[in-house]
Protein backbone atom coordinates (compact mmCIF):
# COMPACT_ATOMS: atom_id res chain seq x y z
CA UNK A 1 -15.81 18.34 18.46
CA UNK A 2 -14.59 18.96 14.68
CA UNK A 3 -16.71 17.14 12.64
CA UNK A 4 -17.00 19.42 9.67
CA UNK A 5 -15.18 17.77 6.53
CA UNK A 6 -13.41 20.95 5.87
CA UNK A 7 -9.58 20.42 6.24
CA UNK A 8 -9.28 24.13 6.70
CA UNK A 9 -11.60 24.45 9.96
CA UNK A 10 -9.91 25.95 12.76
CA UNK A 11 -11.89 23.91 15.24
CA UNK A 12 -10.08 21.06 17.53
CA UNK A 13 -9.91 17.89 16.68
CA UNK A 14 -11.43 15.04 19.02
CA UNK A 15 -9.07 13.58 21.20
CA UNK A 16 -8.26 10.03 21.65
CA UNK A 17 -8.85 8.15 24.91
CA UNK A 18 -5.14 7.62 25.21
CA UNK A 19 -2.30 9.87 24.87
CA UNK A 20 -0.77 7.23 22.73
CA UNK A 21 -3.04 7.62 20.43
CA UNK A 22 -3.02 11.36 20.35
CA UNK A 23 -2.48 12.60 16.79
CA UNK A 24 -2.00 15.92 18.24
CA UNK A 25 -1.28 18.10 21.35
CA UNK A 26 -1.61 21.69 19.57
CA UNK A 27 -5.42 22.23 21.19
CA UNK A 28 -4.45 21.61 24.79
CA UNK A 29 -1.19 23.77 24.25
CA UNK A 30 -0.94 27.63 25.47
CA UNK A 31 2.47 27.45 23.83
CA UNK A 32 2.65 29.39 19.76
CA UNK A 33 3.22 26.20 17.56
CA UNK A 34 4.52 26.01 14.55
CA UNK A 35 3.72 26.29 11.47
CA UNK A 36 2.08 22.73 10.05
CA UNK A 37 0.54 20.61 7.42
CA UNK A 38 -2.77 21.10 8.33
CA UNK A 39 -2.27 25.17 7.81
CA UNK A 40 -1.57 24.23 4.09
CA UNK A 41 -4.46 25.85 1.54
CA UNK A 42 -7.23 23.30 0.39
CA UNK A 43 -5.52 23.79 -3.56
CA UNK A 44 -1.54 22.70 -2.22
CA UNK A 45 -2.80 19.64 -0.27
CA UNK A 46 -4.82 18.38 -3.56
CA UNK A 47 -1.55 18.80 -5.36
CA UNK A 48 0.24 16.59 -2.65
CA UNK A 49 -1.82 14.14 -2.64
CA UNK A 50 -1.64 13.81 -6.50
CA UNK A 51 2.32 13.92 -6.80
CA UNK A 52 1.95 10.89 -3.82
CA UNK A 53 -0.32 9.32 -5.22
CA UNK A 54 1.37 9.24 -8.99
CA UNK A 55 4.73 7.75 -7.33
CA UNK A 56 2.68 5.07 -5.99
CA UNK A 57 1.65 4.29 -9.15
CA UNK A 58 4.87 4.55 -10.97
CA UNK A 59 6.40 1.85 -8.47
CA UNK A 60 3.71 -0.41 -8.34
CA UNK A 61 3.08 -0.51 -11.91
CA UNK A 62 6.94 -1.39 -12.41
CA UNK A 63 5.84 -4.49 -10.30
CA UNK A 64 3.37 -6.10 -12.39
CA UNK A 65 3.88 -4.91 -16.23
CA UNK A 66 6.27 -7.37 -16.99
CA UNK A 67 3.78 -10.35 -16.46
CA UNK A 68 2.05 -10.09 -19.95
CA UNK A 69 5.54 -10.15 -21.74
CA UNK A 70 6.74 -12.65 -18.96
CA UNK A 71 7.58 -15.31 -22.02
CA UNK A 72 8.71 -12.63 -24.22
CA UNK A 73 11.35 -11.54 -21.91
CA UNK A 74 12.57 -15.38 -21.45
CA UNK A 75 12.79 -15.68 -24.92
CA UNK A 76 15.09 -12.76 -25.00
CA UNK A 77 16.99 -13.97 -22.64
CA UNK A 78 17.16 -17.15 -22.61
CA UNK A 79 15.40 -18.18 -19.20
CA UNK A 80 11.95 -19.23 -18.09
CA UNK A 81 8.83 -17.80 -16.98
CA UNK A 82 8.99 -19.63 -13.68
CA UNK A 83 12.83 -18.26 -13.12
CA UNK A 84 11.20 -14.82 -14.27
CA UNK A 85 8.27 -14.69 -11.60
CA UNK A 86 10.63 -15.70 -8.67
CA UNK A 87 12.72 -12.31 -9.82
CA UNK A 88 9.48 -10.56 -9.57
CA UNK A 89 8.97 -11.89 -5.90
CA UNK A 90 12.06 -11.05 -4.97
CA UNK A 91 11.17 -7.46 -5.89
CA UNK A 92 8.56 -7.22 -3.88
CA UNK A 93 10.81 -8.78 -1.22
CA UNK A 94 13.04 -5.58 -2.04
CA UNK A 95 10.16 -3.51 -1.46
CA UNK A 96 8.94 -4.67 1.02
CA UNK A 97 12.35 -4.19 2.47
CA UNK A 98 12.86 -0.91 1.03
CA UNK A 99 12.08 1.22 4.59
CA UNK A 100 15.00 -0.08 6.05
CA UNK A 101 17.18 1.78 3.84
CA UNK A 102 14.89 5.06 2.80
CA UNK A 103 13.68 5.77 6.82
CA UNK A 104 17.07 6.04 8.52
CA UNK A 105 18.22 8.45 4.96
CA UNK A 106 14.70 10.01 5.99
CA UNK A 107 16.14 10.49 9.57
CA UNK A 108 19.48 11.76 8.27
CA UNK A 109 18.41 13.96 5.07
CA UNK A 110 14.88 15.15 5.61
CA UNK A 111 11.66 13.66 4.04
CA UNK A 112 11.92 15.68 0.84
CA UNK A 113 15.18 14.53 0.10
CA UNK A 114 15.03 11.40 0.43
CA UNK A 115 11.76 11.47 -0.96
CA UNK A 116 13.52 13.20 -4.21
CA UNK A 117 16.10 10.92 -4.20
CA UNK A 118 14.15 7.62 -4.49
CA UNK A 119 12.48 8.87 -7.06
CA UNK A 120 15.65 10.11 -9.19
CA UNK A 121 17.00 6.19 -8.36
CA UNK A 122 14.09 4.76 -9.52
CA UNK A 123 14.65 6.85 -12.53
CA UNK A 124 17.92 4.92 -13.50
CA UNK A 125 16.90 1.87 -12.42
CA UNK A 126 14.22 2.36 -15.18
CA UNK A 127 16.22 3.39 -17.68
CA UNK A 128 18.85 0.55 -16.76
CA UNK A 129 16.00 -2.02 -16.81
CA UNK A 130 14.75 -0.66 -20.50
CA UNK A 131 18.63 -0.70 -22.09
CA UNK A 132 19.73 -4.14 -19.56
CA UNK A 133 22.20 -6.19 -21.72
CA UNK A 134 21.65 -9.55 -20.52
CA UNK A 135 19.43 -11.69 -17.49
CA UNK A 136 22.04 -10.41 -14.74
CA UNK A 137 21.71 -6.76 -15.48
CA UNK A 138 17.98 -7.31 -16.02
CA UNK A 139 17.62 -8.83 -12.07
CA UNK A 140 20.11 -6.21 -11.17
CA UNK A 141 18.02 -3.20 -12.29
CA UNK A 142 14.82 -4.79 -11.42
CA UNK A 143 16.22 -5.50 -7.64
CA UNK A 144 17.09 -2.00 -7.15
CA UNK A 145 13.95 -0.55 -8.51
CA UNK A 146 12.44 -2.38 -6.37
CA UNK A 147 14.74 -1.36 -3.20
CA UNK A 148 12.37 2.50 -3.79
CA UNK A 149 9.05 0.64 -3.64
CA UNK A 150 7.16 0.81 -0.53
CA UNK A 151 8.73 4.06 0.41
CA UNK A 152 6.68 6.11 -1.21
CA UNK A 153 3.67 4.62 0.38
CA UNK A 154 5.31 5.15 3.79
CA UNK A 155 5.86 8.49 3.06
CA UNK A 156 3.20 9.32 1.33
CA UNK A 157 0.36 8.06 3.88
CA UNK A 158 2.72 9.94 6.61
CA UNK A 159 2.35 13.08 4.34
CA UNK A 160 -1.20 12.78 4.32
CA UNK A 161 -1.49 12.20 7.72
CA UNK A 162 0.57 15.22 8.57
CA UNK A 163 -1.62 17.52 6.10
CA UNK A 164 -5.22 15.91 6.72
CA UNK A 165 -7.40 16.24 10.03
CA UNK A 166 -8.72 12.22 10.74
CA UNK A 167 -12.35 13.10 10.19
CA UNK A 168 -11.36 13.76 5.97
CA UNK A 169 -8.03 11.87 6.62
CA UNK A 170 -9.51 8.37 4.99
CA UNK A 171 -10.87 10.14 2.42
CA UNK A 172 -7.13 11.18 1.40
CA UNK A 173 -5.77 7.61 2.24
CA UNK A 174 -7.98 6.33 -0.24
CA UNK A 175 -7.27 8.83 -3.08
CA UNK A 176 -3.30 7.85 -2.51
CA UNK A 177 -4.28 4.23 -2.67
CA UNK A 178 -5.69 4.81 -6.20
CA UNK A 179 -2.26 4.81 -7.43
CA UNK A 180 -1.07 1.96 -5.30
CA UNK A 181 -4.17 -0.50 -6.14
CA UNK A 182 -4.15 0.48 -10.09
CA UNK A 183 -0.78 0.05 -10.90
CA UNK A 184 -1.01 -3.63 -10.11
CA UNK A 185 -3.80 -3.64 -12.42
CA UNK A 186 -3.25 -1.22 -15.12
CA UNK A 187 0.71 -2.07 -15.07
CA UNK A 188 -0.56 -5.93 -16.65
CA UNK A 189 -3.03 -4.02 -19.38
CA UNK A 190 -0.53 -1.69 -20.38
CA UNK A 191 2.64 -4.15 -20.49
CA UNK A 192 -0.04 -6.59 -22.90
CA UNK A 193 -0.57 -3.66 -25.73
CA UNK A 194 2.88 -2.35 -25.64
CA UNK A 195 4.06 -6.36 -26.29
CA UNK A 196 1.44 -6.80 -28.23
CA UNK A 197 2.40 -4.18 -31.03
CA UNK A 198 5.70 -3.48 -30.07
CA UNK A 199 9.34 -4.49 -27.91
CA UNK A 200 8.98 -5.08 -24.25
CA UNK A 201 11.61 -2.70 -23.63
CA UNK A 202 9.31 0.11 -24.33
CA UNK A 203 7.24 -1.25 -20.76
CA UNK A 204 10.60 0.44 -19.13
CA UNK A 205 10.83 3.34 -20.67
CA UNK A 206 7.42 4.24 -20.61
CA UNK A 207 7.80 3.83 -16.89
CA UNK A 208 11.03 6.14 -17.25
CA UNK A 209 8.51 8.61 -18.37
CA UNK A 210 6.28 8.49 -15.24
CA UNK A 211 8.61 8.29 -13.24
CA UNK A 212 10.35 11.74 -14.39
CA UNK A 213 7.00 13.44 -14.31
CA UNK A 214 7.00 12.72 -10.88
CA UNK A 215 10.23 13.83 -10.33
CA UNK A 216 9.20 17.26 -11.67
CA UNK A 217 6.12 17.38 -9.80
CA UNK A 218 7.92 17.08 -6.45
CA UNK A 219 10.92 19.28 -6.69
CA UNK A 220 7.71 21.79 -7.99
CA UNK A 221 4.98 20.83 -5.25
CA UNK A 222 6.27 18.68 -2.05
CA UNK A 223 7.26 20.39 0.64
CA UNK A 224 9.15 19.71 3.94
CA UNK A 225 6.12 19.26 6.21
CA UNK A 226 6.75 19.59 10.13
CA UNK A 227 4.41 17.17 11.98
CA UNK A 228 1.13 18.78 13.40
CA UNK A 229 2.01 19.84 16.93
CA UNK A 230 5.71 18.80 17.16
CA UNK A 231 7.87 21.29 18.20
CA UNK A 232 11.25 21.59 16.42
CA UNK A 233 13.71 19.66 17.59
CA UNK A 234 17.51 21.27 17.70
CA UNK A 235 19.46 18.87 14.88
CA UNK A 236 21.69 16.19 16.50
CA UNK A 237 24.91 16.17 15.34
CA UNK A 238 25.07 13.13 13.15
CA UNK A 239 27.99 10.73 13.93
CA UNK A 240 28.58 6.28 13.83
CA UNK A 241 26.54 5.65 16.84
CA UNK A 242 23.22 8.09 15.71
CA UNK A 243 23.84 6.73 12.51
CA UNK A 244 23.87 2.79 13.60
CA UNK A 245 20.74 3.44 15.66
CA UNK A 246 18.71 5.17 13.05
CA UNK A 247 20.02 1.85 10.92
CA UNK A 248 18.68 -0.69 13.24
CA UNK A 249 15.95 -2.50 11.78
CA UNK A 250 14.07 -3.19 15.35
CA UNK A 251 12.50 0.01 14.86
CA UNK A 252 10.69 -1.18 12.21
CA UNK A 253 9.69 -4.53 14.43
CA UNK A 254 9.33 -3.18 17.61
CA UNK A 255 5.57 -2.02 17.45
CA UNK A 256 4.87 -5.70 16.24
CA UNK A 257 5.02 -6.26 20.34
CA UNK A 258 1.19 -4.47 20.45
CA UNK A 259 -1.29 -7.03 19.50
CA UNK A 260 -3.33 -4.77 17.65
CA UNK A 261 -0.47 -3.82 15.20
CA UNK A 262 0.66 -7.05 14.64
CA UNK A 263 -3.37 -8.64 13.69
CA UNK A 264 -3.51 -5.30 11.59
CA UNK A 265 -0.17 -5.73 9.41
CA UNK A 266 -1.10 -9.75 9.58
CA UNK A 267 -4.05 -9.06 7.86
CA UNK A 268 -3.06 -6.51 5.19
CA UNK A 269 -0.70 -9.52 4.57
CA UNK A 270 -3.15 -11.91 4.01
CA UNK A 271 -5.20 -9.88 1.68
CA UNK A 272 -1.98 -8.90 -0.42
CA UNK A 273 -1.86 -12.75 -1.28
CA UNK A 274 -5.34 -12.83 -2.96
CA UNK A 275 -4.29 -9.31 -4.42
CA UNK A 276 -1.34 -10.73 -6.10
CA UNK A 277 -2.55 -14.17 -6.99
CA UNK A 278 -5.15 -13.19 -9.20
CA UNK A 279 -2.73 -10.27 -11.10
CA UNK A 280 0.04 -12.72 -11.17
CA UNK A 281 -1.79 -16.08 -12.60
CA UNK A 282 -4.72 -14.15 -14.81
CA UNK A 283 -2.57 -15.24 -18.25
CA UNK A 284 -1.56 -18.18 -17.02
CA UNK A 285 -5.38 -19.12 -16.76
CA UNK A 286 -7.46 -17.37 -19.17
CA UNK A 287 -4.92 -17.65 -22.44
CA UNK A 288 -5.60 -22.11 -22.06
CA UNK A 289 -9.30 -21.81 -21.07
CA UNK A 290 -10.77 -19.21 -23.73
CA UNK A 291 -7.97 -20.13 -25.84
CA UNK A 292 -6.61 -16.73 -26.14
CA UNK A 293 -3.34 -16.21 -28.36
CA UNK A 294 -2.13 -12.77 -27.99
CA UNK A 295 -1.02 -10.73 -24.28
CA UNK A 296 -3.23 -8.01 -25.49
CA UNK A 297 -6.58 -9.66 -24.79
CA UNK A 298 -5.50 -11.40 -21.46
CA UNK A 299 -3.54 -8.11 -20.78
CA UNK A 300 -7.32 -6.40 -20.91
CA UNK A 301 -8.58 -8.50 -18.28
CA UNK A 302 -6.65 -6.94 -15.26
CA UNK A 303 -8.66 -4.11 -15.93
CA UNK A 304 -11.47 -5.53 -14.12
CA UNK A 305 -9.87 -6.18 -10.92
CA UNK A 306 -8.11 -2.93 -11.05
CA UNK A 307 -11.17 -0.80 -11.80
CA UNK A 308 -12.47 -2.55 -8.73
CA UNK A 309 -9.28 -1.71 -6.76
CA UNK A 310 -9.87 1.85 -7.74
CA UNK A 311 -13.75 1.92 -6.83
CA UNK A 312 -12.92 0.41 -3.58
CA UNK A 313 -10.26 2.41 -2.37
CA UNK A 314 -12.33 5.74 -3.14
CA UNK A 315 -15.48 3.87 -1.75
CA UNK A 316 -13.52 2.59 1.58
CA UNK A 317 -11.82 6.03 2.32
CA UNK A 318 -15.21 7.34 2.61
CA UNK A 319 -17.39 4.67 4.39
CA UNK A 320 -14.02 5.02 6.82
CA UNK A 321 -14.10 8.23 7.43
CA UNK A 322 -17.97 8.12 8.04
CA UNK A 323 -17.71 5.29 10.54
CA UNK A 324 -15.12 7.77 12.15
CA UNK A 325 -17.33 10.59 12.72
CA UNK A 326 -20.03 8.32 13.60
CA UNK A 327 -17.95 6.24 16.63
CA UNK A 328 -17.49 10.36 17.77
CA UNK A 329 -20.80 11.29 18.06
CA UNK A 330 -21.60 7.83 20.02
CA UNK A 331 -18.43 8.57 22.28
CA UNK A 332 -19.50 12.15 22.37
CA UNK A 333 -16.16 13.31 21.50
CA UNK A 334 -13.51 10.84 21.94
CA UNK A 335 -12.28 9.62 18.73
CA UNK A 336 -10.32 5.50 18.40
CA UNK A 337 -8.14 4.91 15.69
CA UNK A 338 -9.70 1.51 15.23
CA UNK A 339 -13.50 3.04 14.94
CA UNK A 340 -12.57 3.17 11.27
CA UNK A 341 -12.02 -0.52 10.71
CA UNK A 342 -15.80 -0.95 11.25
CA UNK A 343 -16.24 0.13 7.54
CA UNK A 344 -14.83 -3.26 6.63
CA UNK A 345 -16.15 -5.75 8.03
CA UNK A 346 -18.94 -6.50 5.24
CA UNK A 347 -16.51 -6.48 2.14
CA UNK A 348 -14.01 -8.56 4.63
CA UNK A 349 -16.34 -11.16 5.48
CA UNK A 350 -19.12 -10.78 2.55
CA UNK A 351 -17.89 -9.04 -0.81
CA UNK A 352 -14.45 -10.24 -1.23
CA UNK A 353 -14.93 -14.28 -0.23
CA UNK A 354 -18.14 -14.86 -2.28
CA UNK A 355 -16.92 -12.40 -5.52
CA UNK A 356 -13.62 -14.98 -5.08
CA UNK A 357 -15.15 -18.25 -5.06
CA UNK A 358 -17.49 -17.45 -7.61
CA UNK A 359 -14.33 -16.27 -9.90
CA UNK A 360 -12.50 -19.55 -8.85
CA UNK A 361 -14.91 -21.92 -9.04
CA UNK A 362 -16.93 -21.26 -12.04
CA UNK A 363 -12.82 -21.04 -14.11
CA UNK A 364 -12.23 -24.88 -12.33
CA UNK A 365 -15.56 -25.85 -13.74
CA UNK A 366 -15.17 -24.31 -16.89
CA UNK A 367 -18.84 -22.88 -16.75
CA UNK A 368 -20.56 -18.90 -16.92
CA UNK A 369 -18.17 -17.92 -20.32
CA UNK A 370 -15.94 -15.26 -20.07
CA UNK A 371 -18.28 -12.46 -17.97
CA UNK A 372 -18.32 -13.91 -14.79
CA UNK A 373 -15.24 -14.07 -14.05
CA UNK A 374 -14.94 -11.02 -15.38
CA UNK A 375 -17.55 -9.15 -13.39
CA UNK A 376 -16.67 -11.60 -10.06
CA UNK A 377 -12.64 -10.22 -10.36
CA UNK A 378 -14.04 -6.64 -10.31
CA UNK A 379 -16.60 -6.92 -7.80
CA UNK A 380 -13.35 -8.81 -5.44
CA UNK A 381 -11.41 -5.75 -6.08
CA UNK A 382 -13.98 -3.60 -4.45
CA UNK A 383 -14.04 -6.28 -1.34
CA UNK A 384 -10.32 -6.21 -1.23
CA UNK A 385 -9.43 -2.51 -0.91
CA UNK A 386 -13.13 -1.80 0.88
CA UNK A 387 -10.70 -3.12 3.47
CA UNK A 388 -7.62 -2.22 2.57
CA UNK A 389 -8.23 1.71 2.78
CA UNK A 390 -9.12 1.58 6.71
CA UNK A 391 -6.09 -0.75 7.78
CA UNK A 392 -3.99 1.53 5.63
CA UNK A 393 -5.65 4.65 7.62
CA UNK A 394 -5.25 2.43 10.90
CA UNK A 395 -1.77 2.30 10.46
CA UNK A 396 -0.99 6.05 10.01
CA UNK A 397 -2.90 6.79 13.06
CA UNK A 398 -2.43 4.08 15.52
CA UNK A 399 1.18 5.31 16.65
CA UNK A 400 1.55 8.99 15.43
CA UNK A 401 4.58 9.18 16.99
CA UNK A 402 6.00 6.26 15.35
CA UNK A 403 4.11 6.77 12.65
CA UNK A 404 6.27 5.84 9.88
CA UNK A 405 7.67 2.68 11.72
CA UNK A 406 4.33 1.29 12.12
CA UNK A 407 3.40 2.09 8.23
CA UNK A 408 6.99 0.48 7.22
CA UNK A 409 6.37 -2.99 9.43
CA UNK A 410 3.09 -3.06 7.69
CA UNK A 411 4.52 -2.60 4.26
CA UNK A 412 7.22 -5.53 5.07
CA UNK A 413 4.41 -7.87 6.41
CA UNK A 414 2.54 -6.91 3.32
CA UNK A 415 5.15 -7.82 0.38
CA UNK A 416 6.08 -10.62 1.90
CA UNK A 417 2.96 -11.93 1.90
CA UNK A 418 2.98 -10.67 -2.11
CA UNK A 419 6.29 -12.16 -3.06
CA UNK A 420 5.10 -15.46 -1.44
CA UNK A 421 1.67 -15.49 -3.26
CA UNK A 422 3.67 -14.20 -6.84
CA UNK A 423 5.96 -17.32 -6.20
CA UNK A 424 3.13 -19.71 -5.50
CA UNK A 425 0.12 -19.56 -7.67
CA UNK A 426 0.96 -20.60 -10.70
CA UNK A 427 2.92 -24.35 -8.77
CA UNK A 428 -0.32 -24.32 -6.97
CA UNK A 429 -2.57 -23.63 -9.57
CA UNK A 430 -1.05 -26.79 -11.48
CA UNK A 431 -1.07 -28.26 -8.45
CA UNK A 432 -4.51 -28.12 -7.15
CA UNK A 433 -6.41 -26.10 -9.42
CA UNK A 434 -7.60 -23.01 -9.82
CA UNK A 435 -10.76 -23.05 -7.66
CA UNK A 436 -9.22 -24.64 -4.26
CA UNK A 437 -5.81 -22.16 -4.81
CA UNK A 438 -8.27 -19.23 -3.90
CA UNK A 439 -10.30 -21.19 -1.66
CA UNK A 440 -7.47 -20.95 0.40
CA UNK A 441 -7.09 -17.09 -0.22
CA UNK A 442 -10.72 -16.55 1.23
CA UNK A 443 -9.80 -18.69 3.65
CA UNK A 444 -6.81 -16.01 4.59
CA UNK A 445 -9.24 -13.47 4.25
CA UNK A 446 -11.49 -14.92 6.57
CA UNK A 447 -9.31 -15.53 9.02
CA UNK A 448 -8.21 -11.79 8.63
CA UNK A 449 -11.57 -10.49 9.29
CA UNK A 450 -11.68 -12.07 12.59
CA UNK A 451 -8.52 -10.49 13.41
CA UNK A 452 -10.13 -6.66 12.21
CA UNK A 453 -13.04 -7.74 14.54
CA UNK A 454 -10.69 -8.44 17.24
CA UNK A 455 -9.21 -5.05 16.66
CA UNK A 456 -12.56 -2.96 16.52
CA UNK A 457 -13.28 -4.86 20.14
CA UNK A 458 -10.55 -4.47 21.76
CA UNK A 459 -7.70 -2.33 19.88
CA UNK A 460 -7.18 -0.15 22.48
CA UNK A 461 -7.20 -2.56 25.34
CA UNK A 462 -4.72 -4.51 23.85
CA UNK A 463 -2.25 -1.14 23.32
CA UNK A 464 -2.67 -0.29 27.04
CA UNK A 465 -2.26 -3.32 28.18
CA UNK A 466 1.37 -3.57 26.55
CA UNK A 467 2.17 -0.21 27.48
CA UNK A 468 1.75 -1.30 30.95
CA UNK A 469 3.08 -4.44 31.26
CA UNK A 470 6.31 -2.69 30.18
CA UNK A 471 5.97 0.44 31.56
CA UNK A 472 5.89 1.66 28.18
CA UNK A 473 5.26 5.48 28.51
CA UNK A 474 2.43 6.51 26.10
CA UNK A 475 3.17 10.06 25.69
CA UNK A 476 4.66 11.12 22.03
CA UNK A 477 7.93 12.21 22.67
């Protein structure tokens, strides 16, 4: 039983009580194996997971630093703020989306190139955004961008899945999400100074920057990583039919069959709306009630939150991989995927739906000052990704040998879910107010927490009893 934190141990890894679950099948194997990501030194994974992690954060800041100089950017071009936050949920639609295109180019190219290759489009698409013209080359650019997005947390969790045993791999999840959770955050802060003293065009290029660096950094550092314990397979030779099938998005869907998937993805999707409600309506809602006049100050405010996002994501990986090792020593041996969801069930159920009505409520009520909400946004970003980082590792493990397709159905529950919430608030906001908008959005998170319990209970049960129903064989081909 490995339960030493050191990636570099040569021990074996615990073994799942299904063969569907298996991450590997290198320990039970007389067969020489290949070369693989866990063989990496301790000094090149660190480096991985930083390049990963960065390209997270370039895409996901793109998503969010407009909304400071939302009514800048209508002024330039003659639109409104509404028309400009419907573009912005359509990009998330587009990332959301985005594994449709990048996984079959994935299939067809290899992981690094395609990998390489997002990045170096979301490089123009910057640059195009920055230098756009009018409104229709501004949606054009910011469509496309946002056509990279979620593929680079696909592959990146499947990279650090492939390169990190499960007893340290949450641990690594949660130092990827860093870059995924603050660039919501800091994208808001950074996009209010830069409008604040200077054209929103510099918001784009600045991202043109980052997203370079990372460009460098993995051409330098990111290698083609063969899965832990998968042989290699002799290259098909690629022609219409291989190419139509790789295409198909039912790959992508069909895991949603498996109960346990779908409640997992359904509830990353229900978080994402709180997650994006409170980045996408914090101006709308603190500029009238503290009578703020400038993005900058408002712009300040998402640093709560995402300091919160970041403290949780570390904080969950962690408590994650923890509950992991301890499920193994109860099982003595036998590790579940969904043993790590246990780590969540307090900031599901506790942390996340009182820090959120206290934020709500005491803004409707116009009561505490400025602090509470303050301090209530942060302590709701730890709740939030105390959660997130275990459904994220959940995801990467559940299926290893569909692993991405599993991570890229979550990722499409998961920005839907975004681009909805982006859309709605501020309509509902107006509508019903401030404090019963995210009444509802504990409400969601609520009812996702039931849903992780459900999973914890009876996860595996609910695989098995798909596989057999249709004779699925659980084996990783």
């Amino acid at each position: 039983m490995a339960t030493s934190p050191d990636p570099e141990s040569q021990k074996p890894e615990p073994q799942l009580n299904s063969p569907h679950n298996a991450d590997t099948d290198e320990e039970t194997s007389s067969k020489p194996q290949p070369p693989t990501g866990y063989d990496l030194p301790l000094w090149r994974k660190c480096l991985i997971l930083f390049v990963v992690s960065w390209m997270t954060l370039a895409v996901t800041f793109s998503s969010t630093s407009l909304l400071p100089a939302t009514p800048e950017i209508a002024g330039d071009f003659s639109t409104t703020t509404e028309i400009l936050n419907v573009i912005n949920a359509g990009v998330l639609i587009a990332m959301g989306f985005s594994s449709f295109l990048w996984g079959p180019l994935t299939d067809l190219f290899g992981r690094r190139n395609a990998y390489n290759a997002a990045i170096t489009v979301l490089c123009a698409c910057s640059a195009g955004t920055a230098a756009a013209i009018n409104l229709h080359m501004f949606i054009a650019m910011r469509l496309l961008s946002g056509f990279t997005g979620t593929f680079f947390m696909v592959a990146g969790q499947t990279i650090i899945a492939d390169i990190f045993k499960p007893v340290v791999r949450g641990t690594a999840t949660g130092f990827m999400m860093v870059g995924s959770v603050s660039g919501p955050a800091i994208g808001p802060c950074i996009g209010g100074i830069i409008v604040t003293f200077a054209h929103w065009r510099i918001i784009y290029w600045l991202q043109l920057g980052m997203v370079s660096l990372g460009l460098a950094l993995s051409l330098l550092f990111v290698p083609s990583i063969q899965r832990t314990g998968q042989a290699v397979a002799p290259r098909q030779p690629i022609n219409l039919s291989l190419v139509l099938h790789m295409f198909n998005p039912l790959r992508i869907f069909r895991p949603f069959i498996y109960p346990n998937v779908f409640l997992s993805h359904l509830t990353c999707g229900l978080l994402a709306t709180f997650q994006y409600a409170i980045l996408t309506s914090a101006r709308s809602i603190f500029n009238p009630r503290f009578h703020l006049t400038t993005p900058l100050v408002s712009g300040l405010f998402y640093l709560s939150p995402g300091i919160g996002f970041l403290i949780g994501s570390v904080m969950g990986g962690k408590l994650s991989d923890r509950a992991v090792k301890r499920w193994i020593q109860k099982r003595n041996g036998v590790r579940l995927p969904q043993d790590r969801l246990n780590s969540g069930l307090v900031t599901l159920f506790v942390v996340l739906p009182a820090s959120t009505l206290i934020y709500s409520w005491t803004l409707q009520e116009g009561v505490g000052g400025m602090a509470v909400p303050i301090i209530s946004a942060f302590t709701a970003g730890i709740g939030l990704l105390g959660t997130f980082n275990g459904l994220n590792t959940y995801s990467a493990e559940v299926m290893p040998h569909i692993r991405s397709e599993v991570i890229s159905g979550k990722y499409v529950v998961q920005y839907i879910f975004a681009a909805s919430a982006t859309a709605a608030v501020e309509p509902l906001i107006n509508s019903i107010g401030v404090g019963w908008t995210f009444t509802i959005c504990v409400a969601f998170a609520i009812i996702g927490g039931f849903f992780v319990l459900a999973i914890t209970k009876w996860g595996i049960d609910m695989q098995r009893g798909v596989e057999e129903k249709f004779g699925i064989d659980a084996k990783p081909s």
